[in-house]
C-alpha atoms as a PDB file:
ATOM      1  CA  UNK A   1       9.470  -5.161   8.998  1.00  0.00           C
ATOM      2  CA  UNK A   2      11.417  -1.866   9.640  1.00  0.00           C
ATOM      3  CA  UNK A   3      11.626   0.670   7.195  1.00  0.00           C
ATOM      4  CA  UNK A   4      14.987  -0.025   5.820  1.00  0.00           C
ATOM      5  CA  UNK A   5      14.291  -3.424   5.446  1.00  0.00           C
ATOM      6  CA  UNK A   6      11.354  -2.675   3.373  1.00  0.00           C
ATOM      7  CA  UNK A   7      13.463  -0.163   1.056  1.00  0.00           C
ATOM      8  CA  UNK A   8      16.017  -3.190   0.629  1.00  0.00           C
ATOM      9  CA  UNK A   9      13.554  -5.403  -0.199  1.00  0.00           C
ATOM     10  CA  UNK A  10      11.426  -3.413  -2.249  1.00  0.00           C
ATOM     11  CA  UNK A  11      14.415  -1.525  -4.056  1.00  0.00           C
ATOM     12  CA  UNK A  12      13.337   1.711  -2.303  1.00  0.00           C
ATOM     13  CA  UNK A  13      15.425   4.238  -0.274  1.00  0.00           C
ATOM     14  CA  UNK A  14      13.744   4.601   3.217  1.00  0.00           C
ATOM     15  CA  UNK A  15      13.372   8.400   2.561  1.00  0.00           C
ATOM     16  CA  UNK A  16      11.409   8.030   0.054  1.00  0.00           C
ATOM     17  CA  UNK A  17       9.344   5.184   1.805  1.00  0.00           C
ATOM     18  CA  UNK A  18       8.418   7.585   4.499  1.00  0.00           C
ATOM     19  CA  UNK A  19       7.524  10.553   2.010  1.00  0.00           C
ATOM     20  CA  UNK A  20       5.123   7.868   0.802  1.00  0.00           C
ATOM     21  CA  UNK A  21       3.857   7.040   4.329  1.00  0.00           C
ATOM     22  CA  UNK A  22       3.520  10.756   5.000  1.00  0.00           C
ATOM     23  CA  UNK A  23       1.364  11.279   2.267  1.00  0.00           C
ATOM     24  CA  UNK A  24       4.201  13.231   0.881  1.00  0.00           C
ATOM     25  CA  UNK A  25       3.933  11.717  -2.199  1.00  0.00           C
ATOM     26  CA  UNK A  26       2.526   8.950  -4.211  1.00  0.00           C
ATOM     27  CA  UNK A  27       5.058   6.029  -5.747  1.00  0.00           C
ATOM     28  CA  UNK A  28       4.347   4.878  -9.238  1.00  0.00           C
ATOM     29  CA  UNK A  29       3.233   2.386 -10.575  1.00  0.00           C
ATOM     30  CA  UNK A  30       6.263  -0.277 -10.541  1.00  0.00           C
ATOM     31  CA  UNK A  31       7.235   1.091  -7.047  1.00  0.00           C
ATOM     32  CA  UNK A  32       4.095   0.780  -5.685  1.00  0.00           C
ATOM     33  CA  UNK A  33       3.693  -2.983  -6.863  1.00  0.00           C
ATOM     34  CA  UNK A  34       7.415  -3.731  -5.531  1.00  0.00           C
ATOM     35  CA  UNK A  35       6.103  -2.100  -2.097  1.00  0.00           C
ATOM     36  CA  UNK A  36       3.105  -4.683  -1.841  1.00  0.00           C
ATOM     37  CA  UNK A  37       5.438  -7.822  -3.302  1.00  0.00           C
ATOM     38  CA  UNK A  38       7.837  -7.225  -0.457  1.00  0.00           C
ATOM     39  CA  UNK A  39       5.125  -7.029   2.051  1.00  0.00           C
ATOM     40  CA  UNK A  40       3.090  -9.922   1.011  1.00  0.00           C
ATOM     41  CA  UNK A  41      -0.064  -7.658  -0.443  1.00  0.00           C
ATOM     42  CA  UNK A  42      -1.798  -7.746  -3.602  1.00  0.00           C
ATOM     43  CA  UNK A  43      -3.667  -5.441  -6.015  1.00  0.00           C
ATOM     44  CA  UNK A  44      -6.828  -6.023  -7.377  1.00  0.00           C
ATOM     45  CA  UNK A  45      -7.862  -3.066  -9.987  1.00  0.00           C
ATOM     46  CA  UNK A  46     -11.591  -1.712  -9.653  1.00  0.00           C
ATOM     47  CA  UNK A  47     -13.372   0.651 -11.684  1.00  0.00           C
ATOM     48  CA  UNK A  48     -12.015   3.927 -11.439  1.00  0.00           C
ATOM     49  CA  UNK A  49     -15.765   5.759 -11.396  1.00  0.00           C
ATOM     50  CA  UNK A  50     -16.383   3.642  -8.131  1.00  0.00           C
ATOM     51  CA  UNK A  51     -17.209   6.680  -5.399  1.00  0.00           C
ATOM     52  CA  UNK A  52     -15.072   4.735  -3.184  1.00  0.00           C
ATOM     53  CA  UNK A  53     -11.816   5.173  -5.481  1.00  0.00           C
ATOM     54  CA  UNK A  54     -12.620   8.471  -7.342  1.00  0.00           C
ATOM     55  CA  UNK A  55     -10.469  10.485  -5.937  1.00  0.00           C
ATOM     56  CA  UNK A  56      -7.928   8.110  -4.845  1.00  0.00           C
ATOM     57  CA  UNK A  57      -5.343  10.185  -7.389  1.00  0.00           C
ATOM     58  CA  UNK A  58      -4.639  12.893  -4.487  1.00  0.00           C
ATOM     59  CA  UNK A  59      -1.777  13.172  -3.410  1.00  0.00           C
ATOM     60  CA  UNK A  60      -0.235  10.727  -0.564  1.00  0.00           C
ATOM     61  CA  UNK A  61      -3.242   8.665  -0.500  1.00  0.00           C
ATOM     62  CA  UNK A  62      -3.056   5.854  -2.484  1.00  0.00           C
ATOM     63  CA  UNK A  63      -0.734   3.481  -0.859  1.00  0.00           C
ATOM     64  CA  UNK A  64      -1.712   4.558   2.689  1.00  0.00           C
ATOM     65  CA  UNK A  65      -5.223   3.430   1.846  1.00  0.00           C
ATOM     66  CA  UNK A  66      -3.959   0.463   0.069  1.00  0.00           C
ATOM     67  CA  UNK A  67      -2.369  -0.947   2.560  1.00  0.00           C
ATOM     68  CA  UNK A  68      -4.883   0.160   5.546  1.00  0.00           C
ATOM     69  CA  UNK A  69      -7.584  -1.877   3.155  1.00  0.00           C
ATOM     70  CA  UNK A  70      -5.316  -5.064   2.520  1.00  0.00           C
ATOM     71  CA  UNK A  71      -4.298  -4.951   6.537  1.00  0.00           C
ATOM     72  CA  UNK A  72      -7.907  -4.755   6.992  1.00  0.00           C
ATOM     73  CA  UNK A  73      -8.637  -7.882   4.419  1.00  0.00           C
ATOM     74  CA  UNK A  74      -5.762  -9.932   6.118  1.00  0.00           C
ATOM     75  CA  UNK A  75      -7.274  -9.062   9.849  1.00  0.00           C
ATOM     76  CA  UNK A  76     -10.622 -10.212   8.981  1.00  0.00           C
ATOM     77  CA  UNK A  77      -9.891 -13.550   7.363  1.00  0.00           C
ATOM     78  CA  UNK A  78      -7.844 -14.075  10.362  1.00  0.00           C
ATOM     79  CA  UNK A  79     -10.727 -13.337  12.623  1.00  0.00           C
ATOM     80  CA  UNK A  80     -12.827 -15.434  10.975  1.00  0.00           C
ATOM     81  CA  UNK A  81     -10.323 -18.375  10.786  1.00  0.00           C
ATOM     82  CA  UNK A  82      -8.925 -17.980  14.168  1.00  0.00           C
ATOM     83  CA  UNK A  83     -11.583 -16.500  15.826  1.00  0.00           C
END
């Protein structure tokens, strides 16, 4: 999926997209959740005092480490189903 086609199908202009991959910024909430629907991720919430998500509120981190950790999921049950 190229950039613009994830800002058309996530309602998000591809500048913005790529401030987000920069760790330029963070989206919100609702963006954030249309970025995952268009790609086929989900969201699980954990606890917030986990040392593993503390500090996840910096800036430009949270959907780069989102989606590094659901790419991550997705390659492993493929390894394991696929070998």
């Amino acid at each position: 999926m190229t950039l613009r086609e994830l800002a058309e199908a996530s309602g998000t202009s591809a500048s913005r997209l790529s401030e987000y991959e920069n760790g330029k910024r963070d989206p919100g909430v609702d963006t954030l959740l249309r970025i995952l629907a268009a790609t086929d991720h989900t969201v699980r919430l954990v606890d917030a005092t986990d040392s593993d998500f503390a500090n996840w509120h910096l800036t430009g981190r949270i959907l780069p480490a989102l989606l590094d950790l659901s790419n991550a999921i997705t390659d492993a049950v493929a390894k394991d189903n696929f070998g």
